[in-house]
Every structure is written in C-alpha cells, then in structure tokens.
N, C-alpha and C. Protein backbone atom coordinates (compact mmCIF):
# COMPACT_ATOMS: atom_id res chain seq x y z
N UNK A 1 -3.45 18.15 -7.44
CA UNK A 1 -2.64 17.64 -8.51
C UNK A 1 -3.57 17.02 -9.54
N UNK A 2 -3.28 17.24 -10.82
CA UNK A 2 -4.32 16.76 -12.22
C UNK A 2 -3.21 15.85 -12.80
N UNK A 3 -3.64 14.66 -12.89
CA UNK A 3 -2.31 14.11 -13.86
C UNK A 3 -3.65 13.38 -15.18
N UNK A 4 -2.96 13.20 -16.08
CA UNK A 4 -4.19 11.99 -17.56
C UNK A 4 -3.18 10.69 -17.44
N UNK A 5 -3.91 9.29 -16.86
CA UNK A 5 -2.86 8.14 -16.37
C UNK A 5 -3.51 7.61 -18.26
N UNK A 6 -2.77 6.93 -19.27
CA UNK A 6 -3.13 6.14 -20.45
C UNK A 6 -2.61 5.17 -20.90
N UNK A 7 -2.95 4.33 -21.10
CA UNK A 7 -2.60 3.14 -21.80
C UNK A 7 -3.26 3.17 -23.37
N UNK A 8 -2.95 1.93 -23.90
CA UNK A 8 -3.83 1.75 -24.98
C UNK A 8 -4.95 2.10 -25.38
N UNK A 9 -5.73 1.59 -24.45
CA UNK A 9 -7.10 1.56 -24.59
C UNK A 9 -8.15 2.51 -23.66
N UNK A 10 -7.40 3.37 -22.90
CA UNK A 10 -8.31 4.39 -22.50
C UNK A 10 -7.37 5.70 -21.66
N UNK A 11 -8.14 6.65 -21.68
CA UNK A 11 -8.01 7.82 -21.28
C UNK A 11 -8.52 8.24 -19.88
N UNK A 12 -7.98 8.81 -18.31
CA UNK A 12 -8.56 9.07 -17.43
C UNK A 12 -7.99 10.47 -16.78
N UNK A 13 -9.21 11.31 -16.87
CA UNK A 13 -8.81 12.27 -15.67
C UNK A 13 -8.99 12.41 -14.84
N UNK A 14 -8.29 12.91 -13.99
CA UNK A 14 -8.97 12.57 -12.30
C UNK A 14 -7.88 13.42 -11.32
N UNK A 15 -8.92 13.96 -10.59
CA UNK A 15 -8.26 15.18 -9.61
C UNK A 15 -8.00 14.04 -8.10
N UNK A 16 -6.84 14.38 -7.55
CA UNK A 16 -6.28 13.84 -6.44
C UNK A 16 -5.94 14.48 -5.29
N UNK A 17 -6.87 14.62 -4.39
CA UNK A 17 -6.76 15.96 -3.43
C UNK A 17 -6.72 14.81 -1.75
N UNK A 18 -6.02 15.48 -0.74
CA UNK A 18 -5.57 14.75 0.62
C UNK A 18 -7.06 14.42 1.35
N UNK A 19 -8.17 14.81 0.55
CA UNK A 19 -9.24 14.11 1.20
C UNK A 19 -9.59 13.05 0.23
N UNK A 20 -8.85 12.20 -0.89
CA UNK A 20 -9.62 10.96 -0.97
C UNK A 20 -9.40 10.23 -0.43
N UNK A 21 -10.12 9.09 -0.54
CA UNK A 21 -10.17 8.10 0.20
C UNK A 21 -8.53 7.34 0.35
N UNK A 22 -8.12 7.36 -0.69
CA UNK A 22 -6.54 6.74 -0.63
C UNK A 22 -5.88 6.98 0.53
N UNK A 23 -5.99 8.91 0.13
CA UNK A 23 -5.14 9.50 0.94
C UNK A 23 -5.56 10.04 2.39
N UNK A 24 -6.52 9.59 3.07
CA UNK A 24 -7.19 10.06 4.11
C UNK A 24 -6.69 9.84 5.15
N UNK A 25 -5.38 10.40 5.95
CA UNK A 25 -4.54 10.24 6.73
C UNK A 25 -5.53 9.34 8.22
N UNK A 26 -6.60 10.17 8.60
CA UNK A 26 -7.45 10.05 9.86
C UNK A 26 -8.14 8.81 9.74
N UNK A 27 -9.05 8.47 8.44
CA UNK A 27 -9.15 7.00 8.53
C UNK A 27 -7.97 6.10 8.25
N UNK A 28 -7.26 5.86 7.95
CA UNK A 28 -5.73 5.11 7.42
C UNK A 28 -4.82 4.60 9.09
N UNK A 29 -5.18 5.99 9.68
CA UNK A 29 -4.76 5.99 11.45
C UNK A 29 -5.39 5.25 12.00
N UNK A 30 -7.06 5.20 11.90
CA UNK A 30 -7.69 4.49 13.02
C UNK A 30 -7.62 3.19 12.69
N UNK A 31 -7.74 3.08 11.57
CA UNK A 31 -7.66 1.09 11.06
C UNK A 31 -6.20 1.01 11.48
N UNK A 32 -5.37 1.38 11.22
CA UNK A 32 -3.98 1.18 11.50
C UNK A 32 -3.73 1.13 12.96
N UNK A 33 -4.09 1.48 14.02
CA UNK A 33 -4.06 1.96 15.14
C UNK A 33 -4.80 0.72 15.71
N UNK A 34 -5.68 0.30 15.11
CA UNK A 34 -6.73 -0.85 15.54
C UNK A 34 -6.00 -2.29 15.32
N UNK A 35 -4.98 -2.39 14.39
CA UNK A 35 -4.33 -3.64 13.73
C UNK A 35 -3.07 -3.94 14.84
N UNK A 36 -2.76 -5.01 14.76
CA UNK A 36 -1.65 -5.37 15.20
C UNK A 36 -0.26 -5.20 14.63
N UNK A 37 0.13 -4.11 14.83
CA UNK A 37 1.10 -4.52 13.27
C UNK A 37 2.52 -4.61 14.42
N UNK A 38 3.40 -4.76 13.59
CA UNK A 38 5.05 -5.29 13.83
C UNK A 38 5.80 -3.69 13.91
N UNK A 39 6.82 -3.28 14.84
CA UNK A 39 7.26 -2.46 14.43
C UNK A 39 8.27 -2.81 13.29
N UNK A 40 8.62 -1.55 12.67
CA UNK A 40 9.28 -1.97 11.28
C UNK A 40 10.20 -0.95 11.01
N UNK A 41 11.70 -0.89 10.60
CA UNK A 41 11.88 -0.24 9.69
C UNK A 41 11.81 0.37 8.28
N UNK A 42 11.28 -0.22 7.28
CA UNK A 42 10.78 -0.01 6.38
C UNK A 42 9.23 0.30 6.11
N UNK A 43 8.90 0.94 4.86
CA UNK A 43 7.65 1.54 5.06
C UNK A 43 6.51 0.38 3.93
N UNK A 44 5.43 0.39 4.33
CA UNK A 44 4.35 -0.60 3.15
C UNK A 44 3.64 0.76 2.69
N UNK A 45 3.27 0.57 1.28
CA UNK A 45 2.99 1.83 1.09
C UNK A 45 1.93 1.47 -0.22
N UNK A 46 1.12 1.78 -0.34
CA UNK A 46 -0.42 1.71 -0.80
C UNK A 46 -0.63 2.62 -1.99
N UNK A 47 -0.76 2.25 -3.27
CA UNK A 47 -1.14 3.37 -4.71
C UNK A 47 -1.97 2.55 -5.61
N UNK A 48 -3.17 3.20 -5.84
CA UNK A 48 -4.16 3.38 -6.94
C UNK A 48 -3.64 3.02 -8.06
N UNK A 49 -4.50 1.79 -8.53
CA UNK A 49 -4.12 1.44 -10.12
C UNK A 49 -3.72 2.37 -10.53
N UNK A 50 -4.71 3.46 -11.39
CA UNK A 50 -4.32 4.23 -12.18
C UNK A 50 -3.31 5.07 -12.06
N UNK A 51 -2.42 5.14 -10.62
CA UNK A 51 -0.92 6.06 -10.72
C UNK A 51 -0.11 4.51 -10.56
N UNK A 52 -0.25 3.69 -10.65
CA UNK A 52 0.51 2.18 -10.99
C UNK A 52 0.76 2.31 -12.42
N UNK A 53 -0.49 2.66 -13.19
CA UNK A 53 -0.49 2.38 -14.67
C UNK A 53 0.01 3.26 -15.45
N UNK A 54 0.08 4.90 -14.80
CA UNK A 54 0.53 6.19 -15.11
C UNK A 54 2.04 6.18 -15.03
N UNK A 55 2.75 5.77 -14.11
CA UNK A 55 3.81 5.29 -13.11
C UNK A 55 3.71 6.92 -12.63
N UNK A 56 3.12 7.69 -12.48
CA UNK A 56 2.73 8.62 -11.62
C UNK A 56 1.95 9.03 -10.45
N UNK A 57 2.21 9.44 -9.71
CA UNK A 57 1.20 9.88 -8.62
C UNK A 57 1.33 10.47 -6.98
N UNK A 58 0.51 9.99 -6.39
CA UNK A 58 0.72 10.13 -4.97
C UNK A 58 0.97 8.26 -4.46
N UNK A 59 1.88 8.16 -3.75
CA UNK A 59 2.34 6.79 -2.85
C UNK A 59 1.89 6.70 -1.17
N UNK A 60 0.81 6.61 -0.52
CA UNK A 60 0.97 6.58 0.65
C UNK A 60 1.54 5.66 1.28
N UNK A 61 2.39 5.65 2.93
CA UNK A 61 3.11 5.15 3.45
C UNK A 61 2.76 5.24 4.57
N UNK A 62 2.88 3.67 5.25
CA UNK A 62 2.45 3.62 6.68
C UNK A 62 3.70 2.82 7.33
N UNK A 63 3.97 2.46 8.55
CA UNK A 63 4.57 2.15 9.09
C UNK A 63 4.76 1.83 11.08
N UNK A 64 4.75 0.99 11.52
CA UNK A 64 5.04 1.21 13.16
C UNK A 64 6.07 1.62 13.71
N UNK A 65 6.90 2.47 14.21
CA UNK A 65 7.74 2.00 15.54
C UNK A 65 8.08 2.70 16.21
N UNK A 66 8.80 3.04 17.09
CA UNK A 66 8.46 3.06 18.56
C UNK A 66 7.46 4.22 19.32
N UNK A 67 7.21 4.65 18.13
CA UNK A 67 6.32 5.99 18.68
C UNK A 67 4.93 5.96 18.31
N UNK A 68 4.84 4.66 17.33
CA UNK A 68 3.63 4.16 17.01
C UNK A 68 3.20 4.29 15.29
N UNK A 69 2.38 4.42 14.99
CA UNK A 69 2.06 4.34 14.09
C UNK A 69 1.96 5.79 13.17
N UNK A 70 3.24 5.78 11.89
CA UNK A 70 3.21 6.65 11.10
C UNK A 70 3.16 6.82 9.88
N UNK A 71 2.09 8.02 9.58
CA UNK A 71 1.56 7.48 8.38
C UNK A 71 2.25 9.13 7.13
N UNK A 72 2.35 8.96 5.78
CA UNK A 72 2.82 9.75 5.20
C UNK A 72 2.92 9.58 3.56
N UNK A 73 2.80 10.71 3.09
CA UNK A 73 2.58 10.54 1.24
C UNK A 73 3.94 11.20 1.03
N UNK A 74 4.31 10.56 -0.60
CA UNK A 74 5.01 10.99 -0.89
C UNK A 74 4.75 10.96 -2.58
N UNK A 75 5.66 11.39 -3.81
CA UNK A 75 5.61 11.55 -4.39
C UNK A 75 6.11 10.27 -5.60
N UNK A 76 5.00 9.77 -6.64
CA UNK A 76 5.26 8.21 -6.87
C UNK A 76 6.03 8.74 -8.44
N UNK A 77 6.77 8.41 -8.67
CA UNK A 77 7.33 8.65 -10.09
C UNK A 77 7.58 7.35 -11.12
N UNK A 78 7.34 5.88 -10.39
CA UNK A 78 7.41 4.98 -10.97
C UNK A 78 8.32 4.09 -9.62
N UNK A 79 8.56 4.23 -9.10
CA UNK A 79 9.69 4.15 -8.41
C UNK A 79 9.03 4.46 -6.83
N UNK A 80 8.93 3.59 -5.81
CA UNK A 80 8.72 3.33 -4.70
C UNK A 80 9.41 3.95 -3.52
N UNK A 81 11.04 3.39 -4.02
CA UNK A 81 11.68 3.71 -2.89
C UNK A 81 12.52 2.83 -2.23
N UNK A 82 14.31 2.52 -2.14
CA UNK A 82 14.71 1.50 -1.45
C UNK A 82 14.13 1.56 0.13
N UNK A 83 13.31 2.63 0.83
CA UNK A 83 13.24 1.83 2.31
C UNK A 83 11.46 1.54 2.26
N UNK A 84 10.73 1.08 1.05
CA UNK A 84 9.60 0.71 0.97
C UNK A 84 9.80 -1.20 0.32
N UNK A 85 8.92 -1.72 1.70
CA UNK A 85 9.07 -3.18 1.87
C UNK A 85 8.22 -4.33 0.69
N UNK A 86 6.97 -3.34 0.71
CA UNK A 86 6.02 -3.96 -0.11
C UNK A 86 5.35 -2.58 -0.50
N UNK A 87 4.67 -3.49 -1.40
CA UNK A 87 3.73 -2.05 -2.21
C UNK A 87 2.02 -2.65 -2.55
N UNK A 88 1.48 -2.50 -2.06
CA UNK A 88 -0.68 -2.49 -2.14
C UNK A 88 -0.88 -1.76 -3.58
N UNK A 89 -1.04 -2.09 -4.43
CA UNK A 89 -1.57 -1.84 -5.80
C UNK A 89 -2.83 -2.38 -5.37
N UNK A 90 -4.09 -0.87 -5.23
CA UNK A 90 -5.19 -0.92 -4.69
C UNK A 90 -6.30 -0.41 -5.52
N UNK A 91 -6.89 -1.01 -5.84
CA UNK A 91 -8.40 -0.85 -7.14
C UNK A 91 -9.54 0.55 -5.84
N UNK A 92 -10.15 1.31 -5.75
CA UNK A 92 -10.63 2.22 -5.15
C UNK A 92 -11.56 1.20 -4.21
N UNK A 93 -11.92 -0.14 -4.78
CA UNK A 93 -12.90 -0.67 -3.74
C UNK A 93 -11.96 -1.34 -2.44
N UNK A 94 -11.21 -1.64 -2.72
CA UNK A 94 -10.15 -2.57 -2.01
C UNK A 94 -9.70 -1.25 -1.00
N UNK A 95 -9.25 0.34 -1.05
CA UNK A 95 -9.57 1.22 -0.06
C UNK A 95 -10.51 1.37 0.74
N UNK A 96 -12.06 1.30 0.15
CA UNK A 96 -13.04 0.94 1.31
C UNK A 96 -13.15 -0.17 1.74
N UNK A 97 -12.85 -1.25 1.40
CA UNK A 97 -12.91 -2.52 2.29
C UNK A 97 -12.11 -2.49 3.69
N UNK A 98 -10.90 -2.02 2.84
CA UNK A 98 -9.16 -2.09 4.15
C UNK A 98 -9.51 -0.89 5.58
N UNK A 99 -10.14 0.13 4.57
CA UNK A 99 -10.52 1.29 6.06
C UNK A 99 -11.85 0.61 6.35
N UNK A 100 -12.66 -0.19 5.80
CA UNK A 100 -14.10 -0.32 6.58
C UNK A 100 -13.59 -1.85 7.72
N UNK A 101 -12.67 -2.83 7.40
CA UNK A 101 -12.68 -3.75 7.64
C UNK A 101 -11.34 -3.92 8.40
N UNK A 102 -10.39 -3.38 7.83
CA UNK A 102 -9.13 -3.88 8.82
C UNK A 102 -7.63 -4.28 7.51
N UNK A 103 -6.85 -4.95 7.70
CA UNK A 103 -5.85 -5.85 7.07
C UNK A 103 -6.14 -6.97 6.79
N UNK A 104 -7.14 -7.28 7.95
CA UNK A 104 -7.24 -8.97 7.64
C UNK A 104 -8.10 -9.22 6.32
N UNK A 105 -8.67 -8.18 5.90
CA UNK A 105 -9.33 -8.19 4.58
C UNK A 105 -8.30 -8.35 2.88
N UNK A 106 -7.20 -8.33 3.65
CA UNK A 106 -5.79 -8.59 2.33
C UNK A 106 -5.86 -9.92 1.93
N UNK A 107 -5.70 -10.87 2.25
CA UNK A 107 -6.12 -11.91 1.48
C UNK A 107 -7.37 -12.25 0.40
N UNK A 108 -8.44 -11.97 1.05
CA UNK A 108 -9.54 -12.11 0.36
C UNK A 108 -9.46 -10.87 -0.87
N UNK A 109 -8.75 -9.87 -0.71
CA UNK A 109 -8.34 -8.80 -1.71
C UNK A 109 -7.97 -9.05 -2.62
N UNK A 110 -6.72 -9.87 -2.52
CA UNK A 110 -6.12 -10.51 -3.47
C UNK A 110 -6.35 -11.66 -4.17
N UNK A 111 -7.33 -12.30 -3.73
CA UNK A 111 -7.59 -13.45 -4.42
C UNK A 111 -8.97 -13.01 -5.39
N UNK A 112 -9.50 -11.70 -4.89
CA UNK A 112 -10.63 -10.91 -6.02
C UNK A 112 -10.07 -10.37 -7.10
N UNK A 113 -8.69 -9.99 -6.72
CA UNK A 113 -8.18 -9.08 -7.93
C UNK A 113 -8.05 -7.50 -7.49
N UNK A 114 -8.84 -7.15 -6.70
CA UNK A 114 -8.43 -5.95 -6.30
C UNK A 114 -7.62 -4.90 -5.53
N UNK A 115 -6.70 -6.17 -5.27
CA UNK A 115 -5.50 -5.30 -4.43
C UNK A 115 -4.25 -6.74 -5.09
N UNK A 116 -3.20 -5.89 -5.60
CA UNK A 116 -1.85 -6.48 -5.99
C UNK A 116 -0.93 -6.69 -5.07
N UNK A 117 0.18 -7.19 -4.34
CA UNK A 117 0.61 -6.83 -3.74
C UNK A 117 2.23 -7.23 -4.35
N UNK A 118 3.14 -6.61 -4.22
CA UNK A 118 4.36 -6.35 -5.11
C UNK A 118 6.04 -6.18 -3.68
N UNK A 119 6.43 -7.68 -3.70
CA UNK A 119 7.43 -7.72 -2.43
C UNK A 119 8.48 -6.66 -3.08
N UNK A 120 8.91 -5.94 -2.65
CA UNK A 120 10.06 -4.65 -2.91
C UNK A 120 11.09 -5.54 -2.07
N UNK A 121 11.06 -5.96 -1.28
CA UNK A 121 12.38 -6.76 -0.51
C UNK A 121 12.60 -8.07 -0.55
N UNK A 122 13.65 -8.70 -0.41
CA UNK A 122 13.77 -10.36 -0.31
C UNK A 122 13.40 -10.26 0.98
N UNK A 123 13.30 -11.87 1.18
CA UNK A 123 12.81 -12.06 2.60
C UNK A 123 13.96 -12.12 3.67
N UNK A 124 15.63 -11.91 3.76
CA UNK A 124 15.88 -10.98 4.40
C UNK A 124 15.89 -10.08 4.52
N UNK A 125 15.45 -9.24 3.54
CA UNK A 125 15.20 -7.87 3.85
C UNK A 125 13.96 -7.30 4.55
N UNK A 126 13.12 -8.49 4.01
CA UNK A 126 11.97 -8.18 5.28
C UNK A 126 12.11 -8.73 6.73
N UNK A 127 12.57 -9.56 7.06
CA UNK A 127 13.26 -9.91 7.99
C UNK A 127 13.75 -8.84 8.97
N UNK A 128 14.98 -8.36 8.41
CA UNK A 128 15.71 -7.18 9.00
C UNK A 128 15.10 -6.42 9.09
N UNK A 129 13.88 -5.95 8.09
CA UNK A 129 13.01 -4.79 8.29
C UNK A 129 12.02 -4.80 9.17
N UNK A 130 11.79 -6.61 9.29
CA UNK A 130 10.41 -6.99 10.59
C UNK A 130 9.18 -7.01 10.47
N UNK A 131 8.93 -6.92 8.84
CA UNK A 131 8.01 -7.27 8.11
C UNK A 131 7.63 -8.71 7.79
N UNK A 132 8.41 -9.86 7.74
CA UNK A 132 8.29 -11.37 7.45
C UNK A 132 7.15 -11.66 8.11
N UNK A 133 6.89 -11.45 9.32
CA UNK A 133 6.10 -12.48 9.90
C UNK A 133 4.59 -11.57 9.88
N UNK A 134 4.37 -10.45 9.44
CA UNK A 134 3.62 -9.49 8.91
C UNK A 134 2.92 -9.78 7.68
N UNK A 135 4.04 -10.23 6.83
CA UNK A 135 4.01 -10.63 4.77
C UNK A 135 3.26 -11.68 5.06
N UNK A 136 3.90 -13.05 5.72
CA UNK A 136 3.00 -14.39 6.12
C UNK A 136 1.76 -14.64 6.77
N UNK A 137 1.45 -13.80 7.45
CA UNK A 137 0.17 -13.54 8.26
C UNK A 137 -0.63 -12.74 7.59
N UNK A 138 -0.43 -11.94 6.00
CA UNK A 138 -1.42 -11.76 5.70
C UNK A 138 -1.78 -12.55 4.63
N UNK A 139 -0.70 -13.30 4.12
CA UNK A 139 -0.44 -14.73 3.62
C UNK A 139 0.17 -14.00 2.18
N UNK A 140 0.81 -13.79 2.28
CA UNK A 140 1.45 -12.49 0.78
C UNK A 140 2.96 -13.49 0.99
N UNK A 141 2.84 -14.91 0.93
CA UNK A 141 4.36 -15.58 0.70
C UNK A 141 4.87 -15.73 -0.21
N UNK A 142 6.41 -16.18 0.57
CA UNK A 142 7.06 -16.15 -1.20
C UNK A 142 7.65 -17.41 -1.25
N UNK A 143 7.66 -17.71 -2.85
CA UNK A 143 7.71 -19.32 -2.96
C UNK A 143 8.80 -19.79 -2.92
N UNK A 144 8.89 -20.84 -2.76
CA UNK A 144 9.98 -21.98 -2.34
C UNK A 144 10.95 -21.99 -3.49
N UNK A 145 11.77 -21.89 -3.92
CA UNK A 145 12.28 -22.70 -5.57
C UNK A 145 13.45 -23.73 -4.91
C-alpha cells in the first residue's frame, strides 16, 4: 500500500508492507507473549504518526483471551473502531523500544513524546472490557474531575 500522509508543512511518501516494523506480527507475538497482559474483550491497537496525521493507514491490534494472545491489522480510515479500548500513537522509535523492551517501556514513552496514548473507552468501559487495571499499571490514568 502507497499512501502521501500531509499537513501544512510537509510532504511524505512511504511504502507500508507486513514486514515493517509496526506491522511485524512475529516480533509483536513474542513481546506480547512475554508480558503479562489481562484477558480482554476489546482490542489496544497501535498506528504510526504519519497514518494518525493522514487519518489513513494500517491499525494494528492486539489483544488476550482465552486462547491467548491475538494479534491482527486492519484497515485505519480515521476511525479506530467501537471494540478498540485505547489507541498507541507510535513515533517509529517508540516501535523499537516496545518490541526491544517490553510494555513496561510505555510510560517512559510517553513522557518523551514518542508514543500518544488516546483512551477510546470510559473507564467503565474499560472495566467491562478488563483493560482498567492494564490502563493504570502502565500509568495511562484518567483524571479525577
């Protein structure tokens, strides 16, 4: 897939094929496989600035439950998805950190700037989905009012 993502101030082309790093199902598995995660109904799902900024692209999607850990792309049009919990708006370095290092590298992500993270659900909905105590532990909370 060839998409040109533009804003104001610049122009990018860039070819997107199931071996980049984004989308690299086999590393994405083993870090995932290695983490503790929650089973969940809903999916967390991980996209590259530049199809954030395009509102185009590829969306990958991970998820636990009962059969373990499943992972899957789909097609980003601006628009996520009502059964996607949260969303990783991920700068290309913040992909090699997360597959070289783990999840627990999400905090320190976010406080660099290189990974966004964007709640798609209230916190009953993560709740019900079984994500809450997942969102808090990677410290991605939501505030009090």
């Amino acid at each position: 897939m060839q998409y040109i993502a533009q804003d104001c101030l610049w122009t990018r082309r860039m070819t997107v094929t199931p071996d980049d790093a984004p989308f690299d199902h086999a590393a994405w598995q083993t870090m995932l496989d290695a983490a503790d995660l929650p089973d969940a109904t809903a999916w967390i799902g991980v996209l590259g600035r530049v199809d954030f900024a395009a509102r185009h692209g590829r969306l990958l999607l991970w998820r636990r439950d009962a059969a373990g850990v499943r992972i899957t792309t789909r097609a980003y049009d601006g628009v996520a998805g009502d059964d996607v919990a949260l969303l990783l708006v991920v700068a290309d370095a913040a992909v090699t950190q997360l597959l070289a290092s783990g999840l627990e590298r999400i905090p320190a992500l976010v406080r660099d700037g290189t990974l966004h993270p964007y709640m798609l659900m209230t916190l009953d909905g993560l709740e019900d989905a079984g994500l809450a105590d997942f969102v808090e532990d990677m410290g991605l909370v939501f505030p009090k009012h």
